[in-house]
C-alpha atoms as a PDB file:
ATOM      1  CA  UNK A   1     117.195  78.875  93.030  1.00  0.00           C
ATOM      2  CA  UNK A   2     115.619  75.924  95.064  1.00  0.00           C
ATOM      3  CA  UNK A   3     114.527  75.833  98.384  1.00  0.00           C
ATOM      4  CA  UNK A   4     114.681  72.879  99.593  1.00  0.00           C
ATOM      5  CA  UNK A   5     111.934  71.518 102.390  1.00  0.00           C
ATOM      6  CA  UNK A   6     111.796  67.631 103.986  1.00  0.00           C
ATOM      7  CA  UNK A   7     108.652  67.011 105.531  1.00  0.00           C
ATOM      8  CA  UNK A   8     108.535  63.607 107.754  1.00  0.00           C
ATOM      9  CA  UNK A   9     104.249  62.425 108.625  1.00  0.00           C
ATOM     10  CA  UNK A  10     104.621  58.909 110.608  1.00  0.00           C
ATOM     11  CA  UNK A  11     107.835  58.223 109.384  1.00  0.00           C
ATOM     12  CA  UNK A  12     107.457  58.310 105.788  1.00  0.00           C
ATOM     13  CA  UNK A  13     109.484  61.450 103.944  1.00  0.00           C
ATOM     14  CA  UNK A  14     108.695  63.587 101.231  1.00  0.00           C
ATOM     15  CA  UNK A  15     110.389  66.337 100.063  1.00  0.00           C
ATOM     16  CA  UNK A  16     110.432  69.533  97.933  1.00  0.00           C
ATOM     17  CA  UNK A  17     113.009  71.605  95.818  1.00  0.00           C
ATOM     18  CA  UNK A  18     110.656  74.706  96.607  1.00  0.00           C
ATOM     19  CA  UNK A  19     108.897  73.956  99.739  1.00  0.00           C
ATOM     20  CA  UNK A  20     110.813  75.808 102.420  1.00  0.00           C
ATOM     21  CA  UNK A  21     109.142  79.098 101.046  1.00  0.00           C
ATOM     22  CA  UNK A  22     105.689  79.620 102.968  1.00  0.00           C
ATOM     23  CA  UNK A  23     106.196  76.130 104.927  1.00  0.00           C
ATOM     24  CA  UNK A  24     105.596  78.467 108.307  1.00  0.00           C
ATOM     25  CA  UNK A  25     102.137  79.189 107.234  1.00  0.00           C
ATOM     26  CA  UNK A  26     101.474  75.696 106.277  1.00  0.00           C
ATOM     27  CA  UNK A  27     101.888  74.847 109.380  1.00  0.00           C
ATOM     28  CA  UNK A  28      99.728  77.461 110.847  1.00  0.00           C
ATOM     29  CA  UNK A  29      96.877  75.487 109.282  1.00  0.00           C
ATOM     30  CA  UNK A  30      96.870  72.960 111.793  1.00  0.00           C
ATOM     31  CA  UNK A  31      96.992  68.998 111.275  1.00  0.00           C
ATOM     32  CA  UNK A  32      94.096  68.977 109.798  1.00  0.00           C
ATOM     33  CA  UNK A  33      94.964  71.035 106.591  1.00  0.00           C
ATOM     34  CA  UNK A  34      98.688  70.471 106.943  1.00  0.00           C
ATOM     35  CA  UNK A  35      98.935  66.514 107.430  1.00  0.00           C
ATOM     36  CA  UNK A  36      97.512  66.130 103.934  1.00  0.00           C
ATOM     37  CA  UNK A  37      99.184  68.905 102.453  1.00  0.00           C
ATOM     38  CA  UNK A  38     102.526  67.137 103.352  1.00  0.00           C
ATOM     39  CA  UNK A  39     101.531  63.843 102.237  1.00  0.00           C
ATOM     40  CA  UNK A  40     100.821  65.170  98.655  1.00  0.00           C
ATOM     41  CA  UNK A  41     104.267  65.936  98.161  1.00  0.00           C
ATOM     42  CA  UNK A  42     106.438  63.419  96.101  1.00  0.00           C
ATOM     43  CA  UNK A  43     107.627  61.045  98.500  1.00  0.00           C
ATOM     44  CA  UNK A  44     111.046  60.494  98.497  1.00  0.00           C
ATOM     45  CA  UNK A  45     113.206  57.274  97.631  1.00  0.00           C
ATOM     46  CA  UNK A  46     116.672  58.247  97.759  1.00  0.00           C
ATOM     47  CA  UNK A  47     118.860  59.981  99.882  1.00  0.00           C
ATOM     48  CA  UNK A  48     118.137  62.618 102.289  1.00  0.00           C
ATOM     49  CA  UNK A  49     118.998  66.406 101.144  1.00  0.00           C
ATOM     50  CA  UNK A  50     122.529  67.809 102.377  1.00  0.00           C
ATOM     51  CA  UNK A  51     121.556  69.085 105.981  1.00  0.00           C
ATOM     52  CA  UNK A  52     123.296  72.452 105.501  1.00  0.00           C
ATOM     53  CA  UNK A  53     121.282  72.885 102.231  1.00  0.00           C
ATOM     54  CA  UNK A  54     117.641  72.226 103.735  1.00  0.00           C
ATOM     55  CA  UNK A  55     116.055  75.331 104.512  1.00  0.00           C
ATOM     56  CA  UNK A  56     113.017  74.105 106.534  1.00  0.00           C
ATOM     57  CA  UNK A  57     111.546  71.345 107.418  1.00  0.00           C
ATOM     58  CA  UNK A  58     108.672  69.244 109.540  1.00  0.00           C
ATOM     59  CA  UNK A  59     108.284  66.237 110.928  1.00  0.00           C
ATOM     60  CA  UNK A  60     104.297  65.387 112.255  1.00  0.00           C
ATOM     61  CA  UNK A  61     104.293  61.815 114.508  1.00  0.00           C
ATOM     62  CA  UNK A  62     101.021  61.015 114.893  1.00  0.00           C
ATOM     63  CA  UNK A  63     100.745  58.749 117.750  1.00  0.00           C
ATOM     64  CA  UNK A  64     103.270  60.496 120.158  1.00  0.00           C
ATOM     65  CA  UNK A  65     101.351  64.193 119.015  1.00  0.00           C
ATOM     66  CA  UNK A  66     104.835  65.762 118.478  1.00  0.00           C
ATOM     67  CA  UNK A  67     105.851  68.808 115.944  1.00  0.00           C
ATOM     68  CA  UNK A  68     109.308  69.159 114.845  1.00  0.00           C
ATOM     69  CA  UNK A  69     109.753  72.551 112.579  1.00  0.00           C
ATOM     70  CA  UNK A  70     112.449  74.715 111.654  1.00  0.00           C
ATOM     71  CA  UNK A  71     112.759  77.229 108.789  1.00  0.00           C
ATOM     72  CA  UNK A  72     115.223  79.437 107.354  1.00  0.00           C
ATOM     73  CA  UNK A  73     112.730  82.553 106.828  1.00  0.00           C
ATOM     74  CA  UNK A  74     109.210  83.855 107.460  1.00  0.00           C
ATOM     75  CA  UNK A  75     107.509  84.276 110.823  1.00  0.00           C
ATOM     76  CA  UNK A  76     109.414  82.401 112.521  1.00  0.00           C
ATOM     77  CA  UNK A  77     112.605  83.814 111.939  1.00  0.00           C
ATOM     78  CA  UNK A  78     111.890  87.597 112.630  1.00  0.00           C
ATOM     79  CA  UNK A  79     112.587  88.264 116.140  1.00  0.00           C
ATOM     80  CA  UNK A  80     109.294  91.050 115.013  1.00  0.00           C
ATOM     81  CA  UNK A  81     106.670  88.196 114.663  1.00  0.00           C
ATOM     82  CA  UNK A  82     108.118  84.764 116.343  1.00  0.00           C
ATOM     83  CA  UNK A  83     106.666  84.628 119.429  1.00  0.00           C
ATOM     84  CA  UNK A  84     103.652  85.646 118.097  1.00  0.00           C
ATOM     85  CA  UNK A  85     104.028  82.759 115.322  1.00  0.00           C
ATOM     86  CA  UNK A  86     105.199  80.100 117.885  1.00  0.00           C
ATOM     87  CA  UNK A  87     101.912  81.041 120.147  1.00  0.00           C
ATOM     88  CA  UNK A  88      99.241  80.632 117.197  1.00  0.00           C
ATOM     89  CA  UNK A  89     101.423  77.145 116.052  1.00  0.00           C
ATOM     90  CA  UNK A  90     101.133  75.743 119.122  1.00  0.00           C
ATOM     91  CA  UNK A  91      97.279  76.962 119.540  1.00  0.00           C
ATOM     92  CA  UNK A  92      96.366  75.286 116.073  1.00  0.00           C
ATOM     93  CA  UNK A  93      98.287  71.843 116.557  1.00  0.00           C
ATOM     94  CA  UNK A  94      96.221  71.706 120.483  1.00  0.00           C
ATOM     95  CA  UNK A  95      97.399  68.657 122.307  1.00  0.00           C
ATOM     96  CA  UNK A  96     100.798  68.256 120.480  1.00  0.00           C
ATOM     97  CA  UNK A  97     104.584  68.856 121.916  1.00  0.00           C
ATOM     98  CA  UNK A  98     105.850  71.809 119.514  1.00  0.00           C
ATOM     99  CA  UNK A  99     109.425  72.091 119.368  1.00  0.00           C
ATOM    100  CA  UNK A 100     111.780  74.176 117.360  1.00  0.00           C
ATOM    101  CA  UNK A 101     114.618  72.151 115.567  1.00  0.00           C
ATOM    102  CA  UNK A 102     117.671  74.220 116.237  1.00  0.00           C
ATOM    103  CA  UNK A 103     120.184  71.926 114.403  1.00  0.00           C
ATOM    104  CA  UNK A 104     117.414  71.941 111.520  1.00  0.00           C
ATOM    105  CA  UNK A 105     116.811  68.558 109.308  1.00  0.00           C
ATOM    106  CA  UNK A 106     119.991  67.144 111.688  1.00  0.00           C
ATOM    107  CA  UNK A 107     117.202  67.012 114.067  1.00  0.00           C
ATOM    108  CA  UNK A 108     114.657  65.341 112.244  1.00  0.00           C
ATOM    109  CA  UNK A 109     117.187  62.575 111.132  1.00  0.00           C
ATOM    110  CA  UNK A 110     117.675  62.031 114.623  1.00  0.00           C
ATOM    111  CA  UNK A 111     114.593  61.875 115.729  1.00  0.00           C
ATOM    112  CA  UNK A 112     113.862  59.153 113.060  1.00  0.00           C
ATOM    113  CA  UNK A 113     117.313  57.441 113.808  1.00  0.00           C
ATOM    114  CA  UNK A 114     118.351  58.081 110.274  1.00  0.00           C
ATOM    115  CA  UNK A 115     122.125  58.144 109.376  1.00  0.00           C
ATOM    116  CA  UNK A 116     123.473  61.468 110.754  1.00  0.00           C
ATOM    117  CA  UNK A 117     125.343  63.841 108.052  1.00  0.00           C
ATOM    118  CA  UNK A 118     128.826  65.357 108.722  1.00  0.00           C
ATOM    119  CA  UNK A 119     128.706  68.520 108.314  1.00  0.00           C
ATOM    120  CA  UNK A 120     131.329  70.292 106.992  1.00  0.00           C
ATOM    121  CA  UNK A 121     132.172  73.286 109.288  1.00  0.00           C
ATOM    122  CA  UNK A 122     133.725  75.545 106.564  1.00  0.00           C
ATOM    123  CA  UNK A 123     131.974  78.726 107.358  1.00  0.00           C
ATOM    124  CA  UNK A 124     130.935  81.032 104.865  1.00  0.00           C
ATOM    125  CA  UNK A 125     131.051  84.941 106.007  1.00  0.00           C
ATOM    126  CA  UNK A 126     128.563  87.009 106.257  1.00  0.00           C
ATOM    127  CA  UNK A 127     129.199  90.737 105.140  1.00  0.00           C
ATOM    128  CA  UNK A 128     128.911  93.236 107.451  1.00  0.00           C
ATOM    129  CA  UNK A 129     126.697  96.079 106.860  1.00  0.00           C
ATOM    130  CA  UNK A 130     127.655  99.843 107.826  1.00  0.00           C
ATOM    131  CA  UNK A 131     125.316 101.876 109.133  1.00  0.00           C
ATOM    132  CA  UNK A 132     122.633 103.373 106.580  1.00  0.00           C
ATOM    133  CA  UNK A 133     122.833  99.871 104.949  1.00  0.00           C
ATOM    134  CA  UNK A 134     119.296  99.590 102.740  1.00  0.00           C
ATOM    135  CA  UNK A 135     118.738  96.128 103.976  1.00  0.00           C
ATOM    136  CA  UNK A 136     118.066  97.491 107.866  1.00  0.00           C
ATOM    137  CA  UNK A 137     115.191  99.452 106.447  1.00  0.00           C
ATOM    138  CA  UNK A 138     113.095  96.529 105.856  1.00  0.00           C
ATOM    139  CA  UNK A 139     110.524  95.328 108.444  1.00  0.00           C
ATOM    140  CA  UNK A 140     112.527  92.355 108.638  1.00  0.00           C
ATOM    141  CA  UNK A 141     116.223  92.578 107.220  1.00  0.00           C
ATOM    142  CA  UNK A 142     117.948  89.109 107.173  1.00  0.00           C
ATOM    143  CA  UNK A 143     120.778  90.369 109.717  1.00  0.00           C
ATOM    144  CA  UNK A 144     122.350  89.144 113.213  1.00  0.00           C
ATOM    145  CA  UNK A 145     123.863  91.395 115.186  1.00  0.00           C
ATOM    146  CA  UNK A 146     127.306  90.576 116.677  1.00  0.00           C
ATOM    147  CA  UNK A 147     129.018  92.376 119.564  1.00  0.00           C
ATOM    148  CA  UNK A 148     132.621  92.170 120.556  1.00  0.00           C
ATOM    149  CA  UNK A 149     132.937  93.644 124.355  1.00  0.00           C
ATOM    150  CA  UNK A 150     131.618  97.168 123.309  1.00  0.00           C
ATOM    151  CA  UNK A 151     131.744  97.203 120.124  1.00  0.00           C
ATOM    152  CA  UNK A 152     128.743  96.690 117.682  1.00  0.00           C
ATOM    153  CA  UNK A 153     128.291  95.016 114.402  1.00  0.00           C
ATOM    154  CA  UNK A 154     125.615  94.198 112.071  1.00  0.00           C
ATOM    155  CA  UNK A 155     125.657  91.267 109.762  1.00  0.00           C
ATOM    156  CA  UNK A 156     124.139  90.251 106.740  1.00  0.00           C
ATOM    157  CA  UNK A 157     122.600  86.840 107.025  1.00  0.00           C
ATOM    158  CA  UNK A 158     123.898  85.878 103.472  1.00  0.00           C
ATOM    159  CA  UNK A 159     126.839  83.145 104.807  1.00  0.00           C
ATOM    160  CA  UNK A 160     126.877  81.171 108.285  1.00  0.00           C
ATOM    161  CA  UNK A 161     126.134  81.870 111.838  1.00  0.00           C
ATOM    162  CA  UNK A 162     129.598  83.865 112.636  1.00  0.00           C
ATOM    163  CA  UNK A 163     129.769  81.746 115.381  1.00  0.00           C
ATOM    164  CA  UNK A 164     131.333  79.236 112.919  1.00  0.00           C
ATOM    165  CA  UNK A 165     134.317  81.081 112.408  1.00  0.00           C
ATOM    166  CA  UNK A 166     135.710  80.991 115.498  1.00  0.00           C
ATOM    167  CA  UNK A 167     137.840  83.726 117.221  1.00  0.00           C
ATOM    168  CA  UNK A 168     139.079  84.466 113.657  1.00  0.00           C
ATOM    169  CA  UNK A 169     135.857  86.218 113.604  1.00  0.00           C
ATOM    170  CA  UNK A 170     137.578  88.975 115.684  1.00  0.00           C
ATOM    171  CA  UNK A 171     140.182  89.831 113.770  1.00  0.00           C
ATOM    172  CA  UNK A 172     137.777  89.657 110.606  1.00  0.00           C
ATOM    173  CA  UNK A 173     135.722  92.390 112.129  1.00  0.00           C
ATOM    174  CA  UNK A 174     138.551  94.581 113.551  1.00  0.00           C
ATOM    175  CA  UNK A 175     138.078  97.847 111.906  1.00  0.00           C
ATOM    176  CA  UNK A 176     134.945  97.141 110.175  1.00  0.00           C
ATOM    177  CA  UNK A 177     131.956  99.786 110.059  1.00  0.00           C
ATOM    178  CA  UNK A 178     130.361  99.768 113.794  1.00  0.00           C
ATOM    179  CA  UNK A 179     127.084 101.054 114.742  1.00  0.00           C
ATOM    180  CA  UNK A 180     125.973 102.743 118.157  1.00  0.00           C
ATOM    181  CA  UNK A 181     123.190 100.333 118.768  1.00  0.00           C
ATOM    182  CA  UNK A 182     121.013  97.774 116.890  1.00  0.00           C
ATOM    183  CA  UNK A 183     117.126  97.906 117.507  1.00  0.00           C
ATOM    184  CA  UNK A 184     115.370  96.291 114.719  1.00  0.00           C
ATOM    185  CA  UNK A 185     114.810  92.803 113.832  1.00  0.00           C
ATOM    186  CA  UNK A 186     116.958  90.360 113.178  1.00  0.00           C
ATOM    187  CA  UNK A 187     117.409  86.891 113.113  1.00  0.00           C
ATOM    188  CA  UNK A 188     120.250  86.147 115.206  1.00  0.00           C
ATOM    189  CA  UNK A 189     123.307  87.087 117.310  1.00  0.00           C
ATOM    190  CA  UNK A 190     126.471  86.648 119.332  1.00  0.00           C
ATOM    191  CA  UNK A 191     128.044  88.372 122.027  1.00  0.00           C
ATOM    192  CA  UNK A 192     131.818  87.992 122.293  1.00  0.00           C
ATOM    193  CA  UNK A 193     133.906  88.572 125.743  1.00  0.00           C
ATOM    194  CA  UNK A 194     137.361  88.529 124.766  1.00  0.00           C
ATOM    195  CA  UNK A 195     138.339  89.521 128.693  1.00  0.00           C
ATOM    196  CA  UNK A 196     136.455  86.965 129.749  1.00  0.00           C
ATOM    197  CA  UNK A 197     137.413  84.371 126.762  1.00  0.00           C
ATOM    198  CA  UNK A 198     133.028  83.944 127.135  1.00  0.00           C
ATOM    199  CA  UNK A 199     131.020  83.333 123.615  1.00  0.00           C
ATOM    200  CA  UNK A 200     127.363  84.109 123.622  1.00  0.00           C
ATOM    201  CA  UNK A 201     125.313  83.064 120.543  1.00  0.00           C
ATOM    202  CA  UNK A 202     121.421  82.683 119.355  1.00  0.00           C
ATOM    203  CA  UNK A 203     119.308  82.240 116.448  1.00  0.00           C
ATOM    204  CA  UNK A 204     115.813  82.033 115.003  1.00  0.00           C
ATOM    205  CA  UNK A 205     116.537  79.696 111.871  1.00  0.00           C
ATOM    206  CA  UNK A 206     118.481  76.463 112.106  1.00  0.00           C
ATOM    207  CA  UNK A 207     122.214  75.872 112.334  1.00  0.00           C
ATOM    208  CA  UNK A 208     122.989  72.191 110.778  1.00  0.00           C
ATOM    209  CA  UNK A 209     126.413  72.467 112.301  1.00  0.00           C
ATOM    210  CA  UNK A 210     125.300  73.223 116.365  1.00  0.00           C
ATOM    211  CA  UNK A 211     127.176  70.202 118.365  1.00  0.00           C
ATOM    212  CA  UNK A 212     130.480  71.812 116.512  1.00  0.00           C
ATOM    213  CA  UNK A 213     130.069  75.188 117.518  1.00  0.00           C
ATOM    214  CA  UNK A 214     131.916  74.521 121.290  1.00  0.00           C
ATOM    215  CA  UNK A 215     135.281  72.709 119.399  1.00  0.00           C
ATOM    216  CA  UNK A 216     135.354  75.755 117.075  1.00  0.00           C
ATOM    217  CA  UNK A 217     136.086  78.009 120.057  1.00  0.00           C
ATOM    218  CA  UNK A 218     138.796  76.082 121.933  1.00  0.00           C
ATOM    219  CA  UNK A 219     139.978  77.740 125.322  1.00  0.00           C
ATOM    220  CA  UNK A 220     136.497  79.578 125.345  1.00  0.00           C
ATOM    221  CA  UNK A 221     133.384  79.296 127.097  1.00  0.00           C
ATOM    222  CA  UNK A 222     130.379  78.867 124.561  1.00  0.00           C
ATOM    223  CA  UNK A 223     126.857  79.171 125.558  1.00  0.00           C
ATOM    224  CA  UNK A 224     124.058  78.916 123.358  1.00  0.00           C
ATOM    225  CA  UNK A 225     121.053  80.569 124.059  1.00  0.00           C
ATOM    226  CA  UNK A 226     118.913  79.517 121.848  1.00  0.00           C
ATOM    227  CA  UNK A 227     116.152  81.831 120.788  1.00  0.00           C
ATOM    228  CA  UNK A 228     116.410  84.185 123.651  1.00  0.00           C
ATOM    229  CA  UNK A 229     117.955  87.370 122.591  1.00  0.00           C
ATOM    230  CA  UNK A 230     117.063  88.776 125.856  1.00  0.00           C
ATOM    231  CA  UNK A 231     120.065  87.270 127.068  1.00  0.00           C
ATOM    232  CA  UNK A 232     122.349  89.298 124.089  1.00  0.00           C
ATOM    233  CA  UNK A 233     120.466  92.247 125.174  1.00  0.00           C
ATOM    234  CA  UNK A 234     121.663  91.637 129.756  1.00  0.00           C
ATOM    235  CA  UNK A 235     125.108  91.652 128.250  1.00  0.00           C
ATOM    236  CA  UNK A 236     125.514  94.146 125.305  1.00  0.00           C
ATOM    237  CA  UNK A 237     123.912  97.323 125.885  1.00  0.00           C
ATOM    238  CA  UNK A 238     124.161  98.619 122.306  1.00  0.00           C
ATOM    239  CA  UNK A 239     121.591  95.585 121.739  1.00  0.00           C
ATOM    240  CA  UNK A 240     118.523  97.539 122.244  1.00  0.00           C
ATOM    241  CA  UNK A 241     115.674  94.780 120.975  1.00  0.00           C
ATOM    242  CA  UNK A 242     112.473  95.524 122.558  1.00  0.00           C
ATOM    243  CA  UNK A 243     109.160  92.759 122.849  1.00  0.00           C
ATOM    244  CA  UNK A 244     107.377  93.672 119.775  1.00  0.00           C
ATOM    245  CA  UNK A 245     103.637  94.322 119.927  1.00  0.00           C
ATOM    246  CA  UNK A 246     102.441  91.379 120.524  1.00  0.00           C
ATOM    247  CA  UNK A 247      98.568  92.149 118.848  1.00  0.00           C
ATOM    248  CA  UNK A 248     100.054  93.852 116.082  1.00  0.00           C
ATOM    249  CA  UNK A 249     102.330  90.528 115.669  1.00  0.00           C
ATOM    250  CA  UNK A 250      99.847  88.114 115.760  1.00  0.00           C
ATOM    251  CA  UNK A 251      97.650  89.959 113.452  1.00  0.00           C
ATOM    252  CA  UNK A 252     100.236  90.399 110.964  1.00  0.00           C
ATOM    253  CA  UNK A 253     100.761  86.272 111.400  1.00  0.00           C
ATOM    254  CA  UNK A 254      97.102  85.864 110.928  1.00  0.00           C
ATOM    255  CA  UNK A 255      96.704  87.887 108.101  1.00  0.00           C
ATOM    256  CA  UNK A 256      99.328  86.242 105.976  1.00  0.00           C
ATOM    257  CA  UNK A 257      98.156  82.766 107.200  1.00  0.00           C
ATOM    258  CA  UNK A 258      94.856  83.515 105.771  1.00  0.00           C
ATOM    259  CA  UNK A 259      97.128  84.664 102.514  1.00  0.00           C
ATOM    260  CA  UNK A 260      98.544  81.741 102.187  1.00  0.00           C
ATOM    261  CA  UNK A 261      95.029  79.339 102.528  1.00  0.00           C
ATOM    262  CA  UNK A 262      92.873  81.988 100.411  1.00  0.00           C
ATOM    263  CA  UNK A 263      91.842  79.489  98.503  1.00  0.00           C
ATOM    264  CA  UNK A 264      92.379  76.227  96.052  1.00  0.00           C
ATOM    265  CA  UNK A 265      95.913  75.882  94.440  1.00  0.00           C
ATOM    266  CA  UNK A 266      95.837  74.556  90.990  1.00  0.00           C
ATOM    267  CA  UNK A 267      97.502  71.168  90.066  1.00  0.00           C
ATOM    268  CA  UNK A 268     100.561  72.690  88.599  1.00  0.00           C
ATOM    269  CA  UNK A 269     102.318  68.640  87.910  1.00  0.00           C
ATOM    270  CA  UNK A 270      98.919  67.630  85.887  1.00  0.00           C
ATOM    271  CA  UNK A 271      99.363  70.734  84.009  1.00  0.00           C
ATOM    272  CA  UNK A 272     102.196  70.172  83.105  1.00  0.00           C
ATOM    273  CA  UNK A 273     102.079  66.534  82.193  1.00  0.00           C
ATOM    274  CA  UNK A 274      99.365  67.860  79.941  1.00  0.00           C
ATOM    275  CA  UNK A 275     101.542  70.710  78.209  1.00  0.00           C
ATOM    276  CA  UNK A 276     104.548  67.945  78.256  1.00  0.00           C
ATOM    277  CA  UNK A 277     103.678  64.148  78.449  1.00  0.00           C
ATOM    278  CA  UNK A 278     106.942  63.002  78.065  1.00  0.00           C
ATOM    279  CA  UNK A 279     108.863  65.564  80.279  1.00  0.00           C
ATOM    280  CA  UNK A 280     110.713  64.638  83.574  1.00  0.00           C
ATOM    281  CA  UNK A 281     108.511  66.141  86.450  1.00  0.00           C
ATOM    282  CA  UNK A 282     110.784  66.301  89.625  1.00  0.00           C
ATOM    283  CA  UNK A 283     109.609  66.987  93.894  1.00  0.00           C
ATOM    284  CA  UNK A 284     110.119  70.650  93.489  1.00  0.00           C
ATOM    285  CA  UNK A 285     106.118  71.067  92.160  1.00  0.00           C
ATOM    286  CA  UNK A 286     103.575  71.992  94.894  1.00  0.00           C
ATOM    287  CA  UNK A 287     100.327  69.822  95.003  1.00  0.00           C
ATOM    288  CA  UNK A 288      97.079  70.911  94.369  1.00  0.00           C
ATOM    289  CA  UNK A 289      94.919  72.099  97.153  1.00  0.00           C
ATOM    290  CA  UNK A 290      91.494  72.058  97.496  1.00  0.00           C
ATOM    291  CA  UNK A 291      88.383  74.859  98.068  1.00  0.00           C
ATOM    292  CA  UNK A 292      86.933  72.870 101.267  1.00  0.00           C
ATOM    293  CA  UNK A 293      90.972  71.811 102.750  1.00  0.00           C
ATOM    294  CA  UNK A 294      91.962  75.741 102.313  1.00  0.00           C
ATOM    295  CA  UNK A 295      88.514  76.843 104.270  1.00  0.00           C
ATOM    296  CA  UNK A 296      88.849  74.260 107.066  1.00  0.00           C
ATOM    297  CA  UNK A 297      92.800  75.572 107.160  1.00  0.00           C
ATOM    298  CA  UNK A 298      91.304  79.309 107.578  1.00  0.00           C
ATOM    299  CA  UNK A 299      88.397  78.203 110.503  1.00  0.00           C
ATOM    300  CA  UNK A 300      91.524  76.496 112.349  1.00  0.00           C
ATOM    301  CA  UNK A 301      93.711  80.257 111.952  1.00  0.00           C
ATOM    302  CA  UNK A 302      91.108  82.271 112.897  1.00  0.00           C
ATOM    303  CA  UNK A 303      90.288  79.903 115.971  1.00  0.00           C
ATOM    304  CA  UNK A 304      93.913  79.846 117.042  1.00  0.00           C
ATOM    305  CA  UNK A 305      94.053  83.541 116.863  1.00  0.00           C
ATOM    306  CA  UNK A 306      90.975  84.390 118.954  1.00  0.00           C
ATOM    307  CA  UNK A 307      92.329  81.970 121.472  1.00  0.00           C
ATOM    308  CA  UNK A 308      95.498  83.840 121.459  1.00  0.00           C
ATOM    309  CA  UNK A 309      93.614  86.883 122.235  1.00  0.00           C
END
């Protein structure tokens, strides 16, 4: 199963058919270790990946000192370790404008004033999970919670936002498994007033299909709130999301940032050329890394996380 990652430095693109997996602690490198990181990706040449297929993504201009990132897991996208991971980003990229790319690799193709892509708007449900479910005993299940007045529900986040089904969302979740209240992480959310015809929604991953969601809800009032679940929480009391520990949080960032830049990565494409010489070596092969770029990526984590302190 790929998982697909477009990085843009200055302009020029590369991309990867595995790259959106540990691409949030890339970037916690810094520029420095990341810049060249990107750059040894193969470079791309044709068209751009499908935007609802792109899992992550960053785009690194240079001469303006802007970030553009978004991701479809890690870090970032636990409401347990995001702020945490969004303060030691911005600490190890010092002097650059960090900003998260809701709409995901829509965003970077606008920023670059690249064709945009239609997207499709034919959600895909996510299941919901009844109380007890396995997945909410992980540290970090890959669920959004969804409210509907009073009621509760917890998602799966195996399909789309549920945003993108529109109002046949309620009747999809009429008489499905509630729970009392939803505490743990999560990655995302909506809160539905049906009294009020008022749509709430949020999320810490990307959404391809964003400037949709308002037509999808015609007659309603749809406000998107971004990343602040604070805002599901004022309106839904069975919502019951606390701040996380925020030294805990950025330890457990640092630690697996250190993880990631242990040390040097072997050069899996030469290997291969070597095993095969005439085989057909696609983008979805990481580049090598080096001993002294993985310790100068480690001195910039550790620096961003003392600051942070």
């Amino acid at each position: 199963m790929s998982n697909h990652a477009t990085f843009l430095v200055d302009r020029r693109r590369y991309q990867s058919s595995f790259g959106a997996v540990g691409l949030d602690l890339d970037l916690l490198a810094g520029p420095r270790a990341f810049v060249p990181f990107a750059e040894a990706h193969a470079e791309a040449s044709g068209s751009w990946y499908d935007d609802d297929a792109c899992e992550a993504g960053a785009l690194v201009d240079g001469d303006a000192k802007v970030l553009l990132v978004f991701a479809w897991e890690g870090v970032f996208a636990s409401t347990r370790t995001r702020a945490a991971a969004l303060d030691l980003l911005r600490l190890a990229w010092p002097g650059w404008r960090v900003r998260w790319l809701y709409d995901g690799q829509r965003g970077l193709r606008a920023y670059v004033g690249a064709e945009p892509c239609t997207y499709p708007g034919r959600a895909t449900a996510s299941p919901v999970l009844e109380p007890g479910d396995p997945e909410l005993a992980e540290p970090d299940p890959s669920v959004l919670v969804v409210t509907v007045g009073g009621r509760c529900h917890v998602l799966g986040m195996v399909g789309d936002h549920p945003v993108d089904e529109g109002p046949a969302l309620l009747d999809r979740l009429a008489g499905e498994p509630e729970h009392a209240e939803y505490a743990g992480a999560c990655e995302g959310g909506l809160h539905v007033d049906p009294r009020l015809r008022r749509v709430g929604w949020w999320h810490t991953t990307r959404q391809p299909g964003l400037p949709e969601v308002a037509g999808l809800w015609p007659g309603w009032t749809v406000e998107f709130w971004e990343d602040r679940w604070a805002e599901h929480v004022r309106r839904a009391p069975a919502v019951a999301l606390r701040e996380p520990d925020r030294a805990a949080a950025l330890a457990e960032v640092r630690d697996a940032a250190l993880a990631r830049w242990a040390g040097p990565r072997r050069d899996v494409r030469a290997a291969v050329r070597a095993a095969a010489p005439r085989a057909l070596i696609g983008p979805g092969l990481a580049p090598p890394l080096r001993s002294a770029r993985a310790a100068e990526a480690r001195e910039a984590i550790l620096r961003a996380h003392a600051e942070a302190l």
